[in-house]
C-alpha atoms as a PDB file:
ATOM      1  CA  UNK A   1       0.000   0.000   0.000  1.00  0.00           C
ATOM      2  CA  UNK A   2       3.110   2.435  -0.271  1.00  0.00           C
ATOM      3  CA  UNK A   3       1.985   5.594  -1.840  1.00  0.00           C
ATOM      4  CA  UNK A   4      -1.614   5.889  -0.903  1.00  0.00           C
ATOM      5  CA  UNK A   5      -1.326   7.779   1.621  1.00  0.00           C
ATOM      6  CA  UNK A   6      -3.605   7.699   5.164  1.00  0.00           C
ATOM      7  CA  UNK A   7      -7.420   7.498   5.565  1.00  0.00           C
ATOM      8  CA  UNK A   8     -10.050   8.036   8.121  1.00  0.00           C
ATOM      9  CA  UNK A   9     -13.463   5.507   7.819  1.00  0.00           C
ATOM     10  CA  UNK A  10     -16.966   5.963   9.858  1.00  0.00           C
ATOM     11  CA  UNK A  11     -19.285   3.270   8.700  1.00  0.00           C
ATOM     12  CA  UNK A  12     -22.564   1.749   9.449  1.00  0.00           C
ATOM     13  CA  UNK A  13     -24.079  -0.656   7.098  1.00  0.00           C
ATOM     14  CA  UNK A  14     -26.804  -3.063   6.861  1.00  0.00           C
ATOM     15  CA  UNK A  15     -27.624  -5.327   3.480  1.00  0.00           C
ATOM     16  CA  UNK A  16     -28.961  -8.167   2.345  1.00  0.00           C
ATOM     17  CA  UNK A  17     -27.082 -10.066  -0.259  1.00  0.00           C
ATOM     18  CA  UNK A  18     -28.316 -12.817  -2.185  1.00  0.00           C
ATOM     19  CA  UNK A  19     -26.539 -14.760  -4.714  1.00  0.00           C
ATOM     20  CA  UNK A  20     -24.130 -12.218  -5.272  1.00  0.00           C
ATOM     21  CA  UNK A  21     -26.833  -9.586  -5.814  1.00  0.00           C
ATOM     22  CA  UNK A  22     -27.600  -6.997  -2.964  1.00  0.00           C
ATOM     23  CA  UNK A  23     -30.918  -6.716  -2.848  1.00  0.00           C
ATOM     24  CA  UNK A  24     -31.478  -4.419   0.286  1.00  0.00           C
ATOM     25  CA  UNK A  25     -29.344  -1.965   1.678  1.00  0.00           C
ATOM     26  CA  UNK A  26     -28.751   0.951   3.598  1.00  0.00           C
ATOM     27  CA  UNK A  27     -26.011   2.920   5.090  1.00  0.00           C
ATOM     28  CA  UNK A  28     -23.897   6.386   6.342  1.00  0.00           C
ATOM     29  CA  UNK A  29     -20.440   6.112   5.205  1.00  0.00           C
ATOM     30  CA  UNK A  30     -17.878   8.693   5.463  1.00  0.00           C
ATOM     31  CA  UNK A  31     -14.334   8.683   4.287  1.00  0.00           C
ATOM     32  CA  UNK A  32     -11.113  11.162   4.336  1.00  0.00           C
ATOM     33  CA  UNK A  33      -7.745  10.971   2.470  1.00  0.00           C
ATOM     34  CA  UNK A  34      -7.092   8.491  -0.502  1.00  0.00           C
ATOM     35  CA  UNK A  35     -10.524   7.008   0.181  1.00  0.00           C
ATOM     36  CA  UNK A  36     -12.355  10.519   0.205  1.00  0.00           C
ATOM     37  CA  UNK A  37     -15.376  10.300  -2.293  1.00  0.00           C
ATOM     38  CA  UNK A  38     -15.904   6.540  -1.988  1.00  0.00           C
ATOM     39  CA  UNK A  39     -19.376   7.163   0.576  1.00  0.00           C
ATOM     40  CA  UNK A  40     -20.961   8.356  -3.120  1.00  0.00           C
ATOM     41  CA  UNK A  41     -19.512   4.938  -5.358  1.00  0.00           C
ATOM     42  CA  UNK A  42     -21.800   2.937  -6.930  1.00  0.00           C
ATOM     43  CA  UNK A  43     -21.922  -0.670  -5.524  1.00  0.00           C
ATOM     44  CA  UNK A  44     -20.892  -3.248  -7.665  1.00  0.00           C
ATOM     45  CA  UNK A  45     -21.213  -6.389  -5.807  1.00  0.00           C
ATOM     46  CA  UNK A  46     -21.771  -7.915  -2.276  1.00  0.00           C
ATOM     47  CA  UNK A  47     -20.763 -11.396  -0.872  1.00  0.00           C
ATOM     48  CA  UNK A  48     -21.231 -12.740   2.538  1.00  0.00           C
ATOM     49  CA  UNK A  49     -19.848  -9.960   4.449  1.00  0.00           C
ATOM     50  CA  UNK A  50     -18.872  -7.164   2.517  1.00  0.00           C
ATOM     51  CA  UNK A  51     -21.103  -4.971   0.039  1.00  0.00           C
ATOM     52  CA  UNK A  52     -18.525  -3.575  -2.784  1.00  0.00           C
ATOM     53  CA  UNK A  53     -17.987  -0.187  -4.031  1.00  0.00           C
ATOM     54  CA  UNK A  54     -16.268   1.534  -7.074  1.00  0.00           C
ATOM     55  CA  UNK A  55     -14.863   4.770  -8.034  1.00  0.00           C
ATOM     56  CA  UNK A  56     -12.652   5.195 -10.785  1.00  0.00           C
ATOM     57  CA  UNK A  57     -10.001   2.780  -9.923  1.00  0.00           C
ATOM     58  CA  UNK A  58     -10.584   1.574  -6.673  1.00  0.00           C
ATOM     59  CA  UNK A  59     -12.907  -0.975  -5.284  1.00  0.00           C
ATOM     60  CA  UNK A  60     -13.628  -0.822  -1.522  1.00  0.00           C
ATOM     61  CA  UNK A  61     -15.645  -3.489   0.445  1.00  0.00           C
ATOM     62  CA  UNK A  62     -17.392  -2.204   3.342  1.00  0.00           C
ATOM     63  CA  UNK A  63     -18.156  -4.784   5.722  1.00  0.00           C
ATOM     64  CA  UNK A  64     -21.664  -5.350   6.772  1.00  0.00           C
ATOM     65  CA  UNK A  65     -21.260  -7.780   9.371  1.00  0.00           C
ATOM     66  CA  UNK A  66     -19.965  -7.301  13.195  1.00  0.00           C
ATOM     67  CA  UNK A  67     -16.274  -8.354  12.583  1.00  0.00           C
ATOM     68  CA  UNK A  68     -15.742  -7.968   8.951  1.00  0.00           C
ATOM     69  CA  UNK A  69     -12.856  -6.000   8.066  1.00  0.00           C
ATOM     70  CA  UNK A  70     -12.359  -3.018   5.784  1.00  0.00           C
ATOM     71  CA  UNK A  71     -10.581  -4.261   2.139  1.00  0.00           C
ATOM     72  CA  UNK A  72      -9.652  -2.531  -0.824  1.00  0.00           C
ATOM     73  CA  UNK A  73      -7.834  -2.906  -4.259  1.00  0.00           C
ATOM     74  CA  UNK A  74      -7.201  -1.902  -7.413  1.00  0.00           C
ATOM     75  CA  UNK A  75     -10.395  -2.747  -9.566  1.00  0.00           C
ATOM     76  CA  UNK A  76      -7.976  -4.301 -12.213  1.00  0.00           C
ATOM     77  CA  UNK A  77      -7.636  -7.079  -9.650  1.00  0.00           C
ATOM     78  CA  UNK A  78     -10.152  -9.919  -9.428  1.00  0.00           C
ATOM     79  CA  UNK A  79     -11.153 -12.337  -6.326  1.00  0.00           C
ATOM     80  CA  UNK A  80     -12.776 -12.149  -2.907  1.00  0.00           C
ATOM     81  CA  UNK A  81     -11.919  -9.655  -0.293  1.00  0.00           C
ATOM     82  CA  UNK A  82      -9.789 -10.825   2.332  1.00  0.00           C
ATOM     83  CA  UNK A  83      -9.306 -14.344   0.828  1.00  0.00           C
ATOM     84  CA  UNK A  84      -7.653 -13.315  -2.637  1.00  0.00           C
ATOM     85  CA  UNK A  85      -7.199 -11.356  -5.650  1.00  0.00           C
ATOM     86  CA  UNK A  86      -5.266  -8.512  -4.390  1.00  0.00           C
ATOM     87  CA  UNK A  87      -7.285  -7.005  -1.886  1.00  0.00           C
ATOM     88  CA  UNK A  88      -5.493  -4.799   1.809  1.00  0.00           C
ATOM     89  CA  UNK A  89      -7.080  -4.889   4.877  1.00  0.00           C
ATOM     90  CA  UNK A  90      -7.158  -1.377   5.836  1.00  0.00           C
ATOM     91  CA  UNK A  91      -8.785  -1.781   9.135  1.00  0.00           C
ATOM     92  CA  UNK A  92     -10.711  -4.109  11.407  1.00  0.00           C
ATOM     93  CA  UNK A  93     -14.085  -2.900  12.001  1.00  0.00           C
END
């Protein structure tokens, strides 16, 4: 992560993701630093415990669930946050 620089993240988020597909969701995100701008990104997919966002090129996946950890990457990069495909743990929520 050399070069990004630091960040600040307050989050709460609730979803429901099925198949891949969020079908409910709600939240109040608020970012500073390299991630500033990512509380307006469009989601792009959710999996068990994370709902994904993108903004030009970064994905970030905001953790829904108690115990879930903050990821991002590179949207280049493909695979499932925290288990592969490039993605950083920025925090633990």
């Amino acid at each position: 992560m050399d070069g990004w620089g630091s960040f600040t993240a307050i989050i709460n988020q609730t979803a429901v993701v099925q198949g891949g597909e969020v079908t409910s969701e709600t939240h109040t995100l608020s970012f500073s630093g390299f991630l500033s701008g990512m509380e307006n990104a469009p989601i792009v997919a959710g999996d068990d415990l994370h709902i994904i966002y993108r903004r030009g090129k970064i994905d970030l996946a905001v953790p829904y669930i108690d115990g879930a950890n903050l990821y991002f990457r590179k949207n280049n990069a493909a695979g499932t946050p925290g288990r592969s495909g490039g993605w950083y743990r920025l925090c633990e929520m």
